[in-house]
PDB file of N, CA and C in Angstrom:
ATOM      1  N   UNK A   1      58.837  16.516  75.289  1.00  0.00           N
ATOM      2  CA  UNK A   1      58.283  17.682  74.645  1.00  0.00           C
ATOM      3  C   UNK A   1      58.938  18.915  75.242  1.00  0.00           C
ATOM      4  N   UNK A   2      59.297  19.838  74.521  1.00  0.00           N
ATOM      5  CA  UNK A   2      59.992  21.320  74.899  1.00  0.00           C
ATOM      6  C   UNK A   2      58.804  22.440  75.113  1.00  0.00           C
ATOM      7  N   UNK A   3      58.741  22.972  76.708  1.00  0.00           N
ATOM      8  CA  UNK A   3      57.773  23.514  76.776  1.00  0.00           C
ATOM      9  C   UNK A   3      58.802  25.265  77.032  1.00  0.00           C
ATOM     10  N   UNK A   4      57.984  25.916  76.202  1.00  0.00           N
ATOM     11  CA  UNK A   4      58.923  26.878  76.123  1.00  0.00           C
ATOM     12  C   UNK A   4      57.585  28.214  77.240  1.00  0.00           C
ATOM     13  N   UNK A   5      58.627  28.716  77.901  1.00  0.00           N
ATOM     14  CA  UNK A   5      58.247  29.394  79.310  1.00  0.00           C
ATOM     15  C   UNK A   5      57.286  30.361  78.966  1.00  0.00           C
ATOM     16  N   UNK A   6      56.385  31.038  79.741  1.00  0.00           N
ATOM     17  CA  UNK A   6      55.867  31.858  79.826  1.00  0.00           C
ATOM     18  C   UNK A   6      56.426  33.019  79.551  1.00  0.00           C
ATOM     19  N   UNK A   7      57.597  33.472  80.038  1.00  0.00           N
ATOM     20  CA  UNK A   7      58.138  34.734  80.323  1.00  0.00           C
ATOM     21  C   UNK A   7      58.689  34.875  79.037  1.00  0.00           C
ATOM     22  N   UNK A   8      59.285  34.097  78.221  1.00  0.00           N
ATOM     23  CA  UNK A   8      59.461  33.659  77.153  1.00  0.00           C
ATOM     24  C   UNK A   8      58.211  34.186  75.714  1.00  0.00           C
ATOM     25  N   UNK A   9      56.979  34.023  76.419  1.00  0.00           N
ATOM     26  CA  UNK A   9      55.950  33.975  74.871  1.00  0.00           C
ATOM     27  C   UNK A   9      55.690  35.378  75.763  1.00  0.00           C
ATOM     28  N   UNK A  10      55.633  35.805  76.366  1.00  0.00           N
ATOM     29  CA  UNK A  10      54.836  37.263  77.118  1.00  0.00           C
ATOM     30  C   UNK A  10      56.129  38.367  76.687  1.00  0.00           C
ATOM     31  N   UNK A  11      57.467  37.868  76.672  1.00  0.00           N
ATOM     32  CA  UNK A  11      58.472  38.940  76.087  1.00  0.00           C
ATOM     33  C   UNK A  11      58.091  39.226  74.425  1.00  0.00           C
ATOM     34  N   UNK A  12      57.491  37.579  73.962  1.00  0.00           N
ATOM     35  CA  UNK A  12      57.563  37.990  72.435  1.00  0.00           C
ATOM     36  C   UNK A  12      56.311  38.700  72.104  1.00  0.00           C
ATOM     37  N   UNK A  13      55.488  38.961  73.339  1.00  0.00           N
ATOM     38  CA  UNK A  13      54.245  39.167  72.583  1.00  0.00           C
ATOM     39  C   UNK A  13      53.878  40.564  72.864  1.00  0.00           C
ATOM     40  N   UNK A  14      55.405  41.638  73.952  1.00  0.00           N
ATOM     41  CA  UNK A  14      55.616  42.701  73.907  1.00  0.00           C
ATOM     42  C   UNK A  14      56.110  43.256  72.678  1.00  0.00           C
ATOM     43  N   UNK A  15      56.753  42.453  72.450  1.00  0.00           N
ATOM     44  CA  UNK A  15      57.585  42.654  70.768  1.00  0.00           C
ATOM     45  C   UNK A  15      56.626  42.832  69.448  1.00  0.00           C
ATOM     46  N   UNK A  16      55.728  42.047  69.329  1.00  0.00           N
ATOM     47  CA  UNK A  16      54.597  41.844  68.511  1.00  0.00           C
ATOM     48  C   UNK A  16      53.915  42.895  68.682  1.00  0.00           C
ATOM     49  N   UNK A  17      53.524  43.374  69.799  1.00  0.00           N
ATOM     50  CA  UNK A  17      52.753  44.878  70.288  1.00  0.00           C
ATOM     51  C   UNK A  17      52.859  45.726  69.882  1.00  0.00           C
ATOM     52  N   UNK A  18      54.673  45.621  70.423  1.00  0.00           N
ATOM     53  CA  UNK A  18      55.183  47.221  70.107  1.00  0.00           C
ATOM     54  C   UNK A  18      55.389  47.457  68.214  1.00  0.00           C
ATOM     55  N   UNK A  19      55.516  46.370  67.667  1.00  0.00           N
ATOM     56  CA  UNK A  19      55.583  46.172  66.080  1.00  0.00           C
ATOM     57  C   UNK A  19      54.345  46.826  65.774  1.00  0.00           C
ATOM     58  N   UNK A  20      53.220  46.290  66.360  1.00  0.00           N
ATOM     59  CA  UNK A  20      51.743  46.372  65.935  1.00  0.00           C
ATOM     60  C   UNK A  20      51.819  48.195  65.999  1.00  0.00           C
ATOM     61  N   UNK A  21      51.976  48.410  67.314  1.00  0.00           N
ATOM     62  CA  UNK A  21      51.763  49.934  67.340  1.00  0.00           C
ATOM     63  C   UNK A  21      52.493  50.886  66.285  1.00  0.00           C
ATOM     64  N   UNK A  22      53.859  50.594  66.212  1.00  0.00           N
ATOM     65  CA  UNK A  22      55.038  51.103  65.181  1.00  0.00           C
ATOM     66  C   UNK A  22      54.088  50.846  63.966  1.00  0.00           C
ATOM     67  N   UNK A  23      53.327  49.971  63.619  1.00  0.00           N
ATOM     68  CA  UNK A  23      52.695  50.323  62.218  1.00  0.00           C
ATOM     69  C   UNK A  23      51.808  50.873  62.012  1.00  0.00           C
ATOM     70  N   UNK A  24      50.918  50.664  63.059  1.00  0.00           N
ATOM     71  CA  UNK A  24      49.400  51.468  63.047  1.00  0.00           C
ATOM     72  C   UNK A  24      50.120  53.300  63.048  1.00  0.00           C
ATOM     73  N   UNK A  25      50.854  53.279  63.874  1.00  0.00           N
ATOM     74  CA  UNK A  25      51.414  55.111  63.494  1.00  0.00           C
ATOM     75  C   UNK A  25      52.208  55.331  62.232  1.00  0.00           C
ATOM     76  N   UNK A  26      52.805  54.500  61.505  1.00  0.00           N
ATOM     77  CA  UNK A  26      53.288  54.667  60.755  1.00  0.00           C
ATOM     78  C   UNK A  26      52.169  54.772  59.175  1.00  0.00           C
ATOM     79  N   UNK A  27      51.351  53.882  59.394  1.00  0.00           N
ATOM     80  CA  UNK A  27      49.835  53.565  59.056  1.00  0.00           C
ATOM     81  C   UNK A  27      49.942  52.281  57.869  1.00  0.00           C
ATOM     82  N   UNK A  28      51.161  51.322  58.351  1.00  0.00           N
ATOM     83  CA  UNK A  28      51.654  50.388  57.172  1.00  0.00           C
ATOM     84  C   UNK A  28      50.668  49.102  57.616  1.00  0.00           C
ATOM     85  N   UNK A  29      50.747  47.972  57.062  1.00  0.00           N
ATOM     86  CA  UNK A  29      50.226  46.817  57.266  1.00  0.00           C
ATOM     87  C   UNK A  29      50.266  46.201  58.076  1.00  0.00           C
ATOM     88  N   UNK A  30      48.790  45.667  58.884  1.00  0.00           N
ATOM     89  CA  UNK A  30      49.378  45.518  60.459  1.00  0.00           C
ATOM     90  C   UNK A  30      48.973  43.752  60.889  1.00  0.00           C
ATOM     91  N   UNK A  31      48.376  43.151  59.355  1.00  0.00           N
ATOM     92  CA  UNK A  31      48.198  41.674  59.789  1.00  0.00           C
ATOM     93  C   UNK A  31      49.093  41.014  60.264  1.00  0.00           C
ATOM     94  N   UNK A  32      50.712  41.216  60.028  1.00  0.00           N
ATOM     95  CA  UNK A  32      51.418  40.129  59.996  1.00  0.00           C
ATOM     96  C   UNK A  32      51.379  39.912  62.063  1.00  0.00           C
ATOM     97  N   UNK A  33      51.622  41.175  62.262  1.00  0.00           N
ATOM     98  CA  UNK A  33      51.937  41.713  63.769  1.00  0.00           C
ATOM     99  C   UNK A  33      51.184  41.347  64.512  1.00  0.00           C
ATOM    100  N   UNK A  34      49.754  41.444  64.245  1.00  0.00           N
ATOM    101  CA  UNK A  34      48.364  41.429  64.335  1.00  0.00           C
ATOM    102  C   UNK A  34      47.846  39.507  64.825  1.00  0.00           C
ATOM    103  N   UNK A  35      48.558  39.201  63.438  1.00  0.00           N
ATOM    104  CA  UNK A  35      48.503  37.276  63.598  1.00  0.00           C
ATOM    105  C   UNK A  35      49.588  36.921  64.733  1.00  0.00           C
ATOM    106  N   UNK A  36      50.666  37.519  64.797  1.00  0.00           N
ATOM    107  CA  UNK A  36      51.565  36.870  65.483  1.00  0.00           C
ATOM    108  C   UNK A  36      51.181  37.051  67.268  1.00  0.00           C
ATOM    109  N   UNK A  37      50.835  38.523  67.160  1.00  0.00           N
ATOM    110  CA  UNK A  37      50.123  38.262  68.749  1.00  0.00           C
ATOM    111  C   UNK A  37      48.758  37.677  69.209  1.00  0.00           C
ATOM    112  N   UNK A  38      48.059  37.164  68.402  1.00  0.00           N
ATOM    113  CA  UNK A  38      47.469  36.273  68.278  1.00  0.00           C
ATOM    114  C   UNK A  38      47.718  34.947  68.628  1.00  0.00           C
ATOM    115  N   UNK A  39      48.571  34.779  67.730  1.00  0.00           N
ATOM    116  CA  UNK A  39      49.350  33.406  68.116  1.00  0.00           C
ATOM    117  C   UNK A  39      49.572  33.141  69.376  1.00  0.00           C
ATOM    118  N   UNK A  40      50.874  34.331  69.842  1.00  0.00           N
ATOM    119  CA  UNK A  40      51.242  33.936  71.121  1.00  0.00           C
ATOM    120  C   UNK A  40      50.006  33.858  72.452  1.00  0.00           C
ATOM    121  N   UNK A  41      48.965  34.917  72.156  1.00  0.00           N
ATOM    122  CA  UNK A  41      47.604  34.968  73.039  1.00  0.00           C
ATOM    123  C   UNK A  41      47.315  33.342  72.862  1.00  0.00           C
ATOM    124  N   UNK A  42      47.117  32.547  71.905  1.00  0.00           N
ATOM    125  CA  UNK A  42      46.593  31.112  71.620  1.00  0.00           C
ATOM    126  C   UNK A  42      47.318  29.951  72.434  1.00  0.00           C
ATOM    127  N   UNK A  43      48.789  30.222  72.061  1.00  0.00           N
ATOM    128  CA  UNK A  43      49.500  29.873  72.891  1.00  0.00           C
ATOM    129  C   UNK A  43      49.443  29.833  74.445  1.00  0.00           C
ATOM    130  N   UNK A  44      49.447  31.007  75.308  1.00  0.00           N
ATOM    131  CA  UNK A  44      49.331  30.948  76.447  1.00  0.00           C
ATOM    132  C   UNK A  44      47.813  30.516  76.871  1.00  0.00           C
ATOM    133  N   UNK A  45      46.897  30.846  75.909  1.00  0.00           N
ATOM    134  CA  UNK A  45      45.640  30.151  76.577  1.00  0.00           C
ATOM    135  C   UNK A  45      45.802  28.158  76.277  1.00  0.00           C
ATOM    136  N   UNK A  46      45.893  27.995  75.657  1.00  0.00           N
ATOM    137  CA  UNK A  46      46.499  26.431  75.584  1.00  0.00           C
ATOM    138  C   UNK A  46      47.198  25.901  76.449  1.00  0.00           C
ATOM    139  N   UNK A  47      48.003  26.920  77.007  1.00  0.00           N
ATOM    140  CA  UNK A  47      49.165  26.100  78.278  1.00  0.00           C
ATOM    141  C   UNK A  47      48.565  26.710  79.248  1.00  0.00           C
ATOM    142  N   UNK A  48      47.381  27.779  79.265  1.00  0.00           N
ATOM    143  CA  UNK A  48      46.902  27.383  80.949  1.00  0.00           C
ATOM    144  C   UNK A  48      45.704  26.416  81.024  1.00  0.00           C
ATOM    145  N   UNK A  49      45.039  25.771  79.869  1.00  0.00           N
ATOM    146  CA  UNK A  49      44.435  24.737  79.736  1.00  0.00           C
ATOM    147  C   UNK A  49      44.889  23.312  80.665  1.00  0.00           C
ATOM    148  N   UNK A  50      46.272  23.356  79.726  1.00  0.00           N
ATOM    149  CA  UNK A  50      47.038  22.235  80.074  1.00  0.00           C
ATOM    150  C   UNK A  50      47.399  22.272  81.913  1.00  0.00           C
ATOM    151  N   UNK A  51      47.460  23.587  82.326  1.00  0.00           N
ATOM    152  CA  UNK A  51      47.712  23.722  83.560  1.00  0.00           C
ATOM    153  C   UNK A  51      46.307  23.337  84.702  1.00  0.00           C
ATOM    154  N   UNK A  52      45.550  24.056  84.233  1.00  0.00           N
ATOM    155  CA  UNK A  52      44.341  23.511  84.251  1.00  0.00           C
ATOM    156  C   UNK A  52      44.034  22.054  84.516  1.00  0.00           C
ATOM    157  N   UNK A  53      44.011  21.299  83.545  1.00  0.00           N
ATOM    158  CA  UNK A  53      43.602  20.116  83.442  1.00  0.00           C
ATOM    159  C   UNK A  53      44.686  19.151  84.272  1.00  0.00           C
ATOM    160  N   UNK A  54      45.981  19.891  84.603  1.00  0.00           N
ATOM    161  CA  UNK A  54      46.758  18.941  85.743  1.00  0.00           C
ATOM    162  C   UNK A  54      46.425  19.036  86.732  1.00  0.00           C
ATOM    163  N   UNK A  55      45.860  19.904  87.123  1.00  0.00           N
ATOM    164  CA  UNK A  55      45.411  20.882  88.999  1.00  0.00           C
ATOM    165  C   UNK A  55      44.375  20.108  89.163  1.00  0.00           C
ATOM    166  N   UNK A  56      43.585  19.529  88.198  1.00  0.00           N
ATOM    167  CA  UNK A  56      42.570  18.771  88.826  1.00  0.00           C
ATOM    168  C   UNK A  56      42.833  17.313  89.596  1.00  0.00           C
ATOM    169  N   UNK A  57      41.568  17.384  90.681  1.00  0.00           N
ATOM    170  CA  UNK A  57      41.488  15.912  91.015  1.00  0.00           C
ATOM    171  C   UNK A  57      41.878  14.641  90.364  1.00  0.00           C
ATOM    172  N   UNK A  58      42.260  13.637  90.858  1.00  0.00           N
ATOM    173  CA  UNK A  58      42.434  12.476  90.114  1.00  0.00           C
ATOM    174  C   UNK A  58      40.808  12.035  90.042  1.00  0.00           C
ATOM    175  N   UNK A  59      40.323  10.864  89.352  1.00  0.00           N
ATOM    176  CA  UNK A  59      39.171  10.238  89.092  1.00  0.00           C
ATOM    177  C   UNK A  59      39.056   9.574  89.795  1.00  0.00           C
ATOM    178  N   UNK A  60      37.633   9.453  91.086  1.00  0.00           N
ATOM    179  CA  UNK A  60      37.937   8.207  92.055  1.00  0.00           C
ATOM    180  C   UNK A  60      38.278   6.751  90.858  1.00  0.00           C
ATOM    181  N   UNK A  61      38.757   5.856  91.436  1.00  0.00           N
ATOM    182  CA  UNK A  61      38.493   4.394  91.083  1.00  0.00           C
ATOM    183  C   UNK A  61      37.213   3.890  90.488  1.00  0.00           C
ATOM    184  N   UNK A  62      37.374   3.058  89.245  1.00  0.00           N
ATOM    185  CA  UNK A  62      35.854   2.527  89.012  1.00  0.00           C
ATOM    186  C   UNK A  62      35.891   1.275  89.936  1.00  0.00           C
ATOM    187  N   UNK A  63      34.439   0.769  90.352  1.00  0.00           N
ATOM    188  CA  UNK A  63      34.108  -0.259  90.758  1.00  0.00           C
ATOM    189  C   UNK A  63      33.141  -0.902  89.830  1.00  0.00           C
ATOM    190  N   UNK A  64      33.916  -2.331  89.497  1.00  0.00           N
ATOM    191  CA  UNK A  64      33.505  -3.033  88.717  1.00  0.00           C
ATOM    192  C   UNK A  64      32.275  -3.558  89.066  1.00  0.00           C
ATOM    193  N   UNK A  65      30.798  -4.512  88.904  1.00  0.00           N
ATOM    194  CA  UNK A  65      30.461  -5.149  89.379  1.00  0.00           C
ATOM    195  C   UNK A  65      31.212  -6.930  89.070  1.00  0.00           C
ATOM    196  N   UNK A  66      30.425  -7.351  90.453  1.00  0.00           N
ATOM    197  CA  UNK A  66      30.998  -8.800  90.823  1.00  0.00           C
ATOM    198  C   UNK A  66      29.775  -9.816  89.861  1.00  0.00           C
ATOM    199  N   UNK A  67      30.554 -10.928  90.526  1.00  0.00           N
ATOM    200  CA  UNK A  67      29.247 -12.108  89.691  1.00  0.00           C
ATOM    201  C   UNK A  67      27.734 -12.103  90.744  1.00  0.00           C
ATOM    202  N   UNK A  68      28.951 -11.140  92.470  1.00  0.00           N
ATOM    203  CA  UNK A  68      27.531 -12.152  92.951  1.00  0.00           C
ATOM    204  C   UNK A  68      26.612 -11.195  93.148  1.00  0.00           C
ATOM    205  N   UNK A  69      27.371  -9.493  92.836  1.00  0.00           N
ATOM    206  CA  UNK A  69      26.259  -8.628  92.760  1.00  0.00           C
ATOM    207  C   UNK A  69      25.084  -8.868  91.607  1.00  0.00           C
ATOM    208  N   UNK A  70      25.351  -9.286  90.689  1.00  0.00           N
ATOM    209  CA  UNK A  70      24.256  -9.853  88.985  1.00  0.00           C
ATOM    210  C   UNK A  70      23.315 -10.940  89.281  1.00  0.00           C
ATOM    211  N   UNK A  71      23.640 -12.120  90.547  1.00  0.00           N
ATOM    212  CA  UNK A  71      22.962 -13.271  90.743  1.00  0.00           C
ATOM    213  C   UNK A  71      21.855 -12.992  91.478  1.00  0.00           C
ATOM    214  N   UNK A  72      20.893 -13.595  91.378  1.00  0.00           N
ATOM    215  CA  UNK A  72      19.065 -13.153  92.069  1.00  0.00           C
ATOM    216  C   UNK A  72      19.661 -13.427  93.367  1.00  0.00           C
ATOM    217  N   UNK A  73      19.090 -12.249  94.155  1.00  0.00           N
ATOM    218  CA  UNK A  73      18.573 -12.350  95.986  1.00  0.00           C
ATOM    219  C   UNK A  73      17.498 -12.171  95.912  1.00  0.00           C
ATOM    220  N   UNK A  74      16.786 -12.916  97.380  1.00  0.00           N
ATOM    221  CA  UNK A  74      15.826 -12.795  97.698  1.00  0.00           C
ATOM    222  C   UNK A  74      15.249 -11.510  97.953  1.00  0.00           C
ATOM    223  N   UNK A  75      14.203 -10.781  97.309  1.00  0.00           N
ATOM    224  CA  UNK A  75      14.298  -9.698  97.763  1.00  0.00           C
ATOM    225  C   UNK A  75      13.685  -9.192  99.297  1.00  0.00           C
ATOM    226  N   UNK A  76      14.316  -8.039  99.760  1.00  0.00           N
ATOM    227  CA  UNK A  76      13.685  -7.825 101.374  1.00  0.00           C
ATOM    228  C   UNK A  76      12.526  -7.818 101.378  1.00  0.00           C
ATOM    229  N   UNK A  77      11.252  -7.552 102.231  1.00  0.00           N
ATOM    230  CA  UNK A  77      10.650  -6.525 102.833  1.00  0.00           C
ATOM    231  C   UNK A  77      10.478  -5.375 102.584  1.00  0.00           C
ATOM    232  N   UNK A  78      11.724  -4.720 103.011  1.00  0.00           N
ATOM    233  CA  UNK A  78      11.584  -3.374 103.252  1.00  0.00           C
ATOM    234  C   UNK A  78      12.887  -2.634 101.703  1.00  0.00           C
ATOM    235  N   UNK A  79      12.969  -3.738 100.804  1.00  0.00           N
ATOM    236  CA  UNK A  79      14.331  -3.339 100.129  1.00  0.00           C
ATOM    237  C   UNK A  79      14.030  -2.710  99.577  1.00  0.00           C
ATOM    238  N   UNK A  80      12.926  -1.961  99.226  1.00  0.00           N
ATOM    239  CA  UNK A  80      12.895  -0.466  98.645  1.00  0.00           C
ATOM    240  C   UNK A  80      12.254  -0.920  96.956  1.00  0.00           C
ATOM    241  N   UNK A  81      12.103  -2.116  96.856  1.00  0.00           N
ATOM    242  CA  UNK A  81      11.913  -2.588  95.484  1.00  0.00           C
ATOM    243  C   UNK A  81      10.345  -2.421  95.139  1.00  0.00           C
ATOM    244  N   UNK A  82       9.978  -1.201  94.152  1.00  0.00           N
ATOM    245  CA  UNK A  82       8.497  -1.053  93.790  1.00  0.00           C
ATOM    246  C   UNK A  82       8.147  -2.075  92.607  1.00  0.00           C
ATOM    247  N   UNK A  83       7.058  -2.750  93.352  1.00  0.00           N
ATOM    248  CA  UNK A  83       6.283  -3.696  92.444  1.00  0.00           C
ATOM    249  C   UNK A  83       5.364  -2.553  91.355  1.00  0.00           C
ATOM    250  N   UNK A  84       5.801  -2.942  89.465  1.00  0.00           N
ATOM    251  CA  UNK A  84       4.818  -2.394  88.655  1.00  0.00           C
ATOM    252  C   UNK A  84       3.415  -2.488  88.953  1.00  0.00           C
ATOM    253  N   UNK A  85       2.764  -1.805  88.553  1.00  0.00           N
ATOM    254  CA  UNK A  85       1.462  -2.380  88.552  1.00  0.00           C
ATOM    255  C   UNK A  85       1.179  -1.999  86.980  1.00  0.00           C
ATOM    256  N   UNK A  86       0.587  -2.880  86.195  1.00  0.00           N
ATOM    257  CA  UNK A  86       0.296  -3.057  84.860  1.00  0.00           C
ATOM    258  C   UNK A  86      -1.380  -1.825  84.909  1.00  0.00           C
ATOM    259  N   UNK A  87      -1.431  -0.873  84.240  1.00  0.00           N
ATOM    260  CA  UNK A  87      -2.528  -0.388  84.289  1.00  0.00           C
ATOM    261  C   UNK A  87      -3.423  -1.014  83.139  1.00  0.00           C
ATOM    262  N   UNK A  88      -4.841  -0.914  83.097  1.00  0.00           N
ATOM    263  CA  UNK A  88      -5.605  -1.372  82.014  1.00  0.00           C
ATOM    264  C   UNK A  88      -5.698  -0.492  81.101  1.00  0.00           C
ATOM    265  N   UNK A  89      -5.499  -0.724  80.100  1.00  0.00           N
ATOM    266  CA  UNK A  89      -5.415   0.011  79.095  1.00  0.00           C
ATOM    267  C   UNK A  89      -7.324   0.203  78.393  1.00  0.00           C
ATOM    268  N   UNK A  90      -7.795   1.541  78.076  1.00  0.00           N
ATOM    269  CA  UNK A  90      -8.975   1.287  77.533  1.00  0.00           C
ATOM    270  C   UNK A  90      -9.064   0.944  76.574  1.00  0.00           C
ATOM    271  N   UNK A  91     -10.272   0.357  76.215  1.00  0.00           N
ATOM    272  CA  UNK A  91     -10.544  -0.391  74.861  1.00  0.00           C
ATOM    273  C   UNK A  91     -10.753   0.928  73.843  1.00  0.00           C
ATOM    274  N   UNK A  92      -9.647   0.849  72.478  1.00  0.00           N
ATOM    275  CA  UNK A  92      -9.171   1.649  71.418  1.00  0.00           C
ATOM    276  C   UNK A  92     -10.721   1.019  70.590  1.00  0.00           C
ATOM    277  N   UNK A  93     -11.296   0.538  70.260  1.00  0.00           N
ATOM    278  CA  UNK A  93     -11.996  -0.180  69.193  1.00  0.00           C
ATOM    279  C   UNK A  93     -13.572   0.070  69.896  1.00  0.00           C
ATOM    280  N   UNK A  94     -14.356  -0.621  69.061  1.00  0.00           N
ATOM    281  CA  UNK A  94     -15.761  -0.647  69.060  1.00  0.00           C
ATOM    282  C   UNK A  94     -15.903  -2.168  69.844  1.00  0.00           C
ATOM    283  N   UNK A  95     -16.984  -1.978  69.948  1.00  0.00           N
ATOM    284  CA  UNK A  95     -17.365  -3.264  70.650  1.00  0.00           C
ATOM    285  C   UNK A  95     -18.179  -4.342  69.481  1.00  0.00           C
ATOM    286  N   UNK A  96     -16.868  -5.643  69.456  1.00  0.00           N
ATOM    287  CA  UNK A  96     -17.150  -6.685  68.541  1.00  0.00           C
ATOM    288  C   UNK A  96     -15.762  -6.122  67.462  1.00  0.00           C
ATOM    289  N   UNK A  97     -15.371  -5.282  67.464  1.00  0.00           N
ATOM    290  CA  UNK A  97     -14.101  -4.681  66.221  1.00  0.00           C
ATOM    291  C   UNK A  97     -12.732  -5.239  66.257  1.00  0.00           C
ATOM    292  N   UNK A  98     -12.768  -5.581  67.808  1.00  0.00           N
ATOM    293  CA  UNK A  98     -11.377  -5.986  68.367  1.00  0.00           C
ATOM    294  C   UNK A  98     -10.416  -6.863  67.270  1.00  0.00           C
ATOM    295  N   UNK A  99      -9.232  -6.458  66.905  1.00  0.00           N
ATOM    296  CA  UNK A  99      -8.137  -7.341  65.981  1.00  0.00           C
ATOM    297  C   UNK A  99      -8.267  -8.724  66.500  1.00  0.00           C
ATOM    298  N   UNK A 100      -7.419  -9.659  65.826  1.00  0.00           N
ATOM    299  CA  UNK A 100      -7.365 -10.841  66.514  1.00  0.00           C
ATOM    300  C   UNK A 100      -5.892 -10.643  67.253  1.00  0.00           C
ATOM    301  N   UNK A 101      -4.810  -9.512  66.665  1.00  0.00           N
ATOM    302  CA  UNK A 101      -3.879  -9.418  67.016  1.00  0.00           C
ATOM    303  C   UNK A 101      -3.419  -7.680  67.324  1.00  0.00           C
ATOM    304  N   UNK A 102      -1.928  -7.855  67.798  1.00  0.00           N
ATOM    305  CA  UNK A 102      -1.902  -6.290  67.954  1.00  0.00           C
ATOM    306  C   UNK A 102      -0.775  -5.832  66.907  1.00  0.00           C
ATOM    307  N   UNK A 103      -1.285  -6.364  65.375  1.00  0.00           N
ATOM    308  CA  UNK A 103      -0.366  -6.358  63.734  1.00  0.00           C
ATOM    309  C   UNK A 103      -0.986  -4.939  63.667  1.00  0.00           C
ATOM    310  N   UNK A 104      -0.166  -4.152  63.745  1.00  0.00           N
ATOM    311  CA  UNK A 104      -0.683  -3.202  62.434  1.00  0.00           C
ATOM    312  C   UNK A 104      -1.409  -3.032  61.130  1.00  0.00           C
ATOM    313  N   UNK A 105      -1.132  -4.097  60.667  1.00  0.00           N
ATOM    314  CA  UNK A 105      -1.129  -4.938  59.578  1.00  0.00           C
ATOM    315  C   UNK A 105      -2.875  -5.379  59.306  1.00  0.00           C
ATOM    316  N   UNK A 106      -2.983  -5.426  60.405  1.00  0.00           N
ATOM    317  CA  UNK A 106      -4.441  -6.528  60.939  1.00  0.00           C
ATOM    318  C   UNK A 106      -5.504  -5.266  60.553  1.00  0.00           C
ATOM    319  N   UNK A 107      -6.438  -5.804  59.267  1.00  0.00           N
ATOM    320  CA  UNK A 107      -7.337  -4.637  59.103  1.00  0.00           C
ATOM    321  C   UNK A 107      -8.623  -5.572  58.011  1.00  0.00           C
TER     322      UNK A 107
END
């Protein structure tokens, strides 16, 4: 890929300027001038993106898991593992109303 220099799009985009100004005093049409330094502004923000995004860190390494991290251990003691506790849920219904099931359906 041809990366064309900085000093390069910042000369053309003096050029584009000085066009822009030459028309606004003259008081002629000033989109074309107008888009083109635009452009080149788009341009240089794109390639300090790209500059950007090289300066950064690399990504540590992923670590995969193993087979024998997935296989049951015994668990510790102290391994930090909280047992649920199932709470009771209150009774939604009347007494004797109870579904036979928990169908939606069931009415």
């Amino acid at each position: 890929m041809n990366e064309i220099s900085s000093d390069l799009v910042l000369q053309k985009m003096r050029e584009a300027l000085n066009q822009l100004e030459n028309a606004v005093k003259k008081g002629e049409d000033t989109t074309e001038s107008a888009q083109a330094l635009k452009t080149y502004s788009e341009l240089m923000i794109e390639a300090g993106k790209g500059r950007g995004a090289r300066q950064q860190k690399a990504a540590p390494p992923v670590q995969h898991a193993q087979i024998s991290d997935l296989e049951k251990k015994p668990a510790s003691p102290e391994g930090g593992h909280k047992q649920t506790v199932q709470k009771e849920r209150p009774a939604i219904y009347d007494h004797g109303d109870e579904p036979e099931s928990d169908s939606l359906l069931d009415f």
